[in-house]
Protein backbone atom coordinates (compact mmCIF):
# COMPACT_ATOMS: atom_id res chain seq x y z
CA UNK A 1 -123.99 109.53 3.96
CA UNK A 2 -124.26 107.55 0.64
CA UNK A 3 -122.76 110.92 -1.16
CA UNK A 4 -119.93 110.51 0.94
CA UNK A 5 -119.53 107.03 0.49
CA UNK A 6 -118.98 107.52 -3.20
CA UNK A 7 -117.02 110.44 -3.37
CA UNK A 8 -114.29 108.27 -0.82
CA UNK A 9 -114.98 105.49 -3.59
CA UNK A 10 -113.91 108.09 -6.39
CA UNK A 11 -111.36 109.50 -4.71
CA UNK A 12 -109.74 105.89 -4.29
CA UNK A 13 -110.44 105.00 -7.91
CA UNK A 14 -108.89 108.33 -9.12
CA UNK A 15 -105.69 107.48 -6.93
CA UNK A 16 -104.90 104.14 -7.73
CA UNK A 17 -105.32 104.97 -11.26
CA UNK A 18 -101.76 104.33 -13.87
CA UNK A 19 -102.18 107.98 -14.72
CA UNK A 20 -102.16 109.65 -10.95
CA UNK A 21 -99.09 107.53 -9.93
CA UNK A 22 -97.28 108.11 -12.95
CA UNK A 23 -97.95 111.81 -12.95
CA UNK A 24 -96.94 111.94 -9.70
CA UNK A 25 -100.23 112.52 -7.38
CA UNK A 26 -98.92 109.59 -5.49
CA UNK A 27 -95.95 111.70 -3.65
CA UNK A 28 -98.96 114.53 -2.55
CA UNK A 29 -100.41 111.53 0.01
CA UNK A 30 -100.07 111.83 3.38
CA UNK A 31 -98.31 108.66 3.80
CA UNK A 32 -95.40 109.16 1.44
CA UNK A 33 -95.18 113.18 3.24
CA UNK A 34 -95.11 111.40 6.68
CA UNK A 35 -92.57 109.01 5.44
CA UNK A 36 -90.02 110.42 3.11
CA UNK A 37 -86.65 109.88 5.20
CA UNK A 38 -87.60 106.11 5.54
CA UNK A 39 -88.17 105.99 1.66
CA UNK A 40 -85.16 107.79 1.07
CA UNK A 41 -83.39 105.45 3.24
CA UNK A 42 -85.19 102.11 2.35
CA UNK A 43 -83.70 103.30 -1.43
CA UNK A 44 -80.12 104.37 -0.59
CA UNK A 45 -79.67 100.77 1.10
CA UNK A 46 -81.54 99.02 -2.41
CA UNK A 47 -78.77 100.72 -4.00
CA UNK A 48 -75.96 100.11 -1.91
CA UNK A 49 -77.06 96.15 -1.22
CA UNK A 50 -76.99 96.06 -5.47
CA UNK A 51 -73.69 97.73 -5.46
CA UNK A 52 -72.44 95.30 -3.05
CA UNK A 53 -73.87 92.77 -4.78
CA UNK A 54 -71.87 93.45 -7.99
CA UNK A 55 -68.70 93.74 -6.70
CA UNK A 56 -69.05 90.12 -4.37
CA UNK A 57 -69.91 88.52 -8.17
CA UNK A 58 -66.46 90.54 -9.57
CA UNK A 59 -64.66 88.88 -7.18
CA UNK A 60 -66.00 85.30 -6.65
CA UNK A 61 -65.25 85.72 -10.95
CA UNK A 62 -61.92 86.56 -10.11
CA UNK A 63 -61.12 84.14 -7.92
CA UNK A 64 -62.42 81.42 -9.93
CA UNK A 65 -60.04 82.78 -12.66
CA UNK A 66 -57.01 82.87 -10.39
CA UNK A 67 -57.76 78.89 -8.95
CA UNK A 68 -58.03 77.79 -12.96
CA UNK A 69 -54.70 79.30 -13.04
CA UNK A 70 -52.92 78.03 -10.29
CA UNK A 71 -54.29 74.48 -11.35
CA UNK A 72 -52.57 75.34 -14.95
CA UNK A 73 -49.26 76.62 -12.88
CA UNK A 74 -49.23 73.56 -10.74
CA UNK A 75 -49.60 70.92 -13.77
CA UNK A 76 -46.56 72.52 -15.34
CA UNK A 77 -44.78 72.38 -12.37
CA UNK A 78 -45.33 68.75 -11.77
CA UNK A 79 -45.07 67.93 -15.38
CA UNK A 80 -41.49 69.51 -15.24
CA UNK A 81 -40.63 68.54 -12.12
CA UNK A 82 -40.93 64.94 -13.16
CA UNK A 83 -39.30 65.35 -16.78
CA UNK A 84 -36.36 66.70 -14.42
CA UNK A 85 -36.54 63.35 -12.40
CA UNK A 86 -36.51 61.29 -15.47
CA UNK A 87 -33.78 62.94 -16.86
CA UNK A 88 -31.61 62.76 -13.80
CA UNK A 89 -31.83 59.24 -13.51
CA UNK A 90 -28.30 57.20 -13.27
CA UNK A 91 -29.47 55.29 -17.02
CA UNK A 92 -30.62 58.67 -18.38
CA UNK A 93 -27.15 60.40 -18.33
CA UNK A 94 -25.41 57.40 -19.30
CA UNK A 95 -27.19 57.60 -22.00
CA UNK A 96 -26.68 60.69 -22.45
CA UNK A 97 -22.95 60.85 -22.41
CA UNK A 98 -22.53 58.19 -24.83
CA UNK A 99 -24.64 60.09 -27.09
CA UNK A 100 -22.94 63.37 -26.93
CA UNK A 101 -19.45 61.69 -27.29
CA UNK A 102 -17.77 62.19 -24.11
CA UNK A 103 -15.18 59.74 -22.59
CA UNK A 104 -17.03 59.26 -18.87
CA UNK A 105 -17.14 55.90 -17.29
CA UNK A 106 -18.83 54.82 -14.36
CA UNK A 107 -16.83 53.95 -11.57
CA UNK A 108 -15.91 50.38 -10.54
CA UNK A 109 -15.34 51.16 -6.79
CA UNK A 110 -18.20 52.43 -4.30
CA UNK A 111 -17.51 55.50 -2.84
CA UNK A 112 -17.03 55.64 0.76
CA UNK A 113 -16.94 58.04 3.35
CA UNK A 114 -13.63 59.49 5.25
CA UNK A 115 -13.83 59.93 9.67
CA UNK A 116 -12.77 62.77 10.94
């Protein structure tokens, strides 16, 4: 009875040894025969779970680079939009008109609006 004890003792010290899992003594057990599709399976869906993983962290990276860009996009637009403004004011193109030399007054008399 002890002789059997010991040899089970061995036998579990030889198997969890470095040597018989790296030199592949680990894939003759029962349990990993039994149990090969769910392996198989448990690794296909590590690799597809990293997979999807990588691509999510692509495209949070590219939206982050498209939302710095529109922020760019929509300073310029309100940077021009109000250089437009300034520049269309009544003072502005007075101003302007004197400077390039052309003979434009304003008018004296308020417009007004014909009936039909």
């Amino acid at each position: 009875m002890e002789e059997t004890k010991k040899k089970q003792k061995r036998n579990k010290e030889k198997k969890l040894s470095l040597l018989y899992i790296l030199g592949g003594g680990i894939l003759k057990e029962d349990f990993i025969l039994k149990h090969t599709k769910m392996i198989v399976l448990v690794v296909v869906l590590i690799f597809f779970f990293i997979g999807n993983r990588y691509t999510c962290m692509q495209k949070l990276r590219e939206i982050d680079r498209l939302q710095q860009q529109l922020r760019d996009v929509r300073f310029e637009a309100l940077s021009i939009s109000s250089e437009l403004t300034g520049n269309s004011r009544q003072s502005q193109i007075e101003l302007l008109i004197e400077e390039q030399g052309i003979e434009l007054e304003v008018a004296q008399t308020p417009p007004y609006e014909l009936y039909r």
